[in-house]
Every structure is written in structure tokens, then in C-alpha cells.
Protein backbone atom coordinates (compact mmCIF):
# COMPACT_ATOMS: atom_id res chain seq x y z
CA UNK A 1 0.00 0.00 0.00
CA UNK A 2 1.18 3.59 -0.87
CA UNK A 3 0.90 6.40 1.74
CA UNK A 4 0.47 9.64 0.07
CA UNK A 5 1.39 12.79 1.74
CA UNK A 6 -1.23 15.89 1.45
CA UNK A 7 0.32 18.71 -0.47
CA UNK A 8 -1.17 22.61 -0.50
CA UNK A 9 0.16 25.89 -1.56
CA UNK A 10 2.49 27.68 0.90
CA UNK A 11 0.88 31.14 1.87
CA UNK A 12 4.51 32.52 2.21
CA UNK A 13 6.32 31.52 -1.24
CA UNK A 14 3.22 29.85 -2.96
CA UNK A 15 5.35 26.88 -3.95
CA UNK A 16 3.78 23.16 -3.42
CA UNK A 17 4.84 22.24 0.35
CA UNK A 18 3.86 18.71 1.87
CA UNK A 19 3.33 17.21 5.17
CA UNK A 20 3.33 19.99 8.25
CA UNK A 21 4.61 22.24 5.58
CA UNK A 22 7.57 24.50 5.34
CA UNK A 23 9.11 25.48 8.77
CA UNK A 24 8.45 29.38 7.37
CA UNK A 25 4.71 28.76 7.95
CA UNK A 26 3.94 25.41 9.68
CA UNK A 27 0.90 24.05 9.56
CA UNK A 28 -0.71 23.64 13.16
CA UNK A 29 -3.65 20.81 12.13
CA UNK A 30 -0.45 18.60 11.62
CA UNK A 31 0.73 18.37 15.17
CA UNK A 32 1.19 16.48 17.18
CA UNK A 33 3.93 14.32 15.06
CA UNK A 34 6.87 12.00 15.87
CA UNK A 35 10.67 13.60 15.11
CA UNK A 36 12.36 11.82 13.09
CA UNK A 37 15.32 12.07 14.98
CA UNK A 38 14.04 11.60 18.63
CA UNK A 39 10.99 9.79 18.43
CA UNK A 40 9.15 12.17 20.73
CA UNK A 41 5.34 13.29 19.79
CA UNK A 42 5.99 17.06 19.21
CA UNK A 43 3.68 19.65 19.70
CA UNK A 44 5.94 22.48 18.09
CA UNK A 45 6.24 22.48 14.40
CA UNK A 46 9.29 24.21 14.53
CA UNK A 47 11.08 21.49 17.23
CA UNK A 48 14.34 21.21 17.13
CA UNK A 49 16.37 18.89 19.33
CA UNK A 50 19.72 17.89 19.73
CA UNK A 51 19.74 14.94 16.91
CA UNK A 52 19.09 17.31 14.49
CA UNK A 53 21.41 20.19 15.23
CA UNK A 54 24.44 18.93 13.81
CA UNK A 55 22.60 17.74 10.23
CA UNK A 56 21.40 20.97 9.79
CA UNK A 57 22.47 22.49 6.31
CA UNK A 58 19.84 25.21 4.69
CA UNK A 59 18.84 28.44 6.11
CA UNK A 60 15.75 30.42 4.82
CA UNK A 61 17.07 33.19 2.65
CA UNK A 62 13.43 35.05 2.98
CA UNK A 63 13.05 34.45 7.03
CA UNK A 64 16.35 33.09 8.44
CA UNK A 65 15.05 29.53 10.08
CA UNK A 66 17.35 26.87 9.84
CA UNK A 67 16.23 23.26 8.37
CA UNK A 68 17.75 19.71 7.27
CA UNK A 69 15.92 19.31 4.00
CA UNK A 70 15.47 22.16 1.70
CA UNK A 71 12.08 21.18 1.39
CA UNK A 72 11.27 22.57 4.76
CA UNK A 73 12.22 25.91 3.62
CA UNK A 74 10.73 28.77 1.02
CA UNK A 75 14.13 29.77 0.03
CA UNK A 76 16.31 27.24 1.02
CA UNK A 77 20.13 28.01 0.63
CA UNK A 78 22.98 26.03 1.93
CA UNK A 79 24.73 27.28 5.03
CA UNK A 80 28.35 26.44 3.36
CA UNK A 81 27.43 27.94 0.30
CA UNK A 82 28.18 31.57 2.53
């Protein structure tokens, strides 16, 4: 069986965004979830925990957040790429 993951249209950039969306404008009906990295239920769409902090590569170029994938971000643009 295939799980497909609800897309929508980002209200900040307007581009496709999936899941709990992009960490720029999180989507609050998609809490609570399980991290990836911690296996916690989170409450915060924007959680960040100490699994995560060394694996994270992109910052936002339009609001500054940081993120692991480059789909959690509007403007995604590698931090080593400074």
C-alpha cells in the first residue's frame, strides 16, 4: 500500500509544500507528530532537538530559520554555500 502525503500551496512563497509544511509557515492541524530524529510526539512544528542540530544544512534566505531538508524551507540556501 502507498501512503500519500497531502500537499497545499504555501501562503509565504506559494510553492507546493507537503506534510506539516515548510518550517516558514507550519501548519498547526499537523501536530502532534513524531521527530524523526528523537521519536518524541511534538507539539511544536518548529522542534528542534539535539539529533538534528548537527545535520542541519539550509537556512531560509526570505526568514532566516534553519532546516535539514530544503524542502522545509521557502528559500532554502545552503549554510556552506556563505
Amino acid at each position: 500500500m502507498t501512503d500519500y502525503v497531502k500537499t497545499y500551496p504555501c501562503p509565504t512563497c506559494e510553492k507546493t509544500a507537503s506534510g506539516r509544511g515548510h518550517l516558514c509557515h507550519p501548519r498547526e492541524e499537523a501536530l502532534p507528530f513524531n521527530c524523526e530524529f528523537c521519536s518524541k510526539s511534538i507539539h511544536d512544528a518548529r522542534h528542534v532537538c539535539s539529533g538534528m542540530l548537527d545535520k542541519i544544512e539550509y537556512i531560509c534566505k526570505k526568514c532566516g530559520r534553519l532546516a535539514i531538508y530544503d524542502s522545509s524551507l521557502c528559500e532554502p540556501v545552503l549554510i556552506s554555500a556563505d
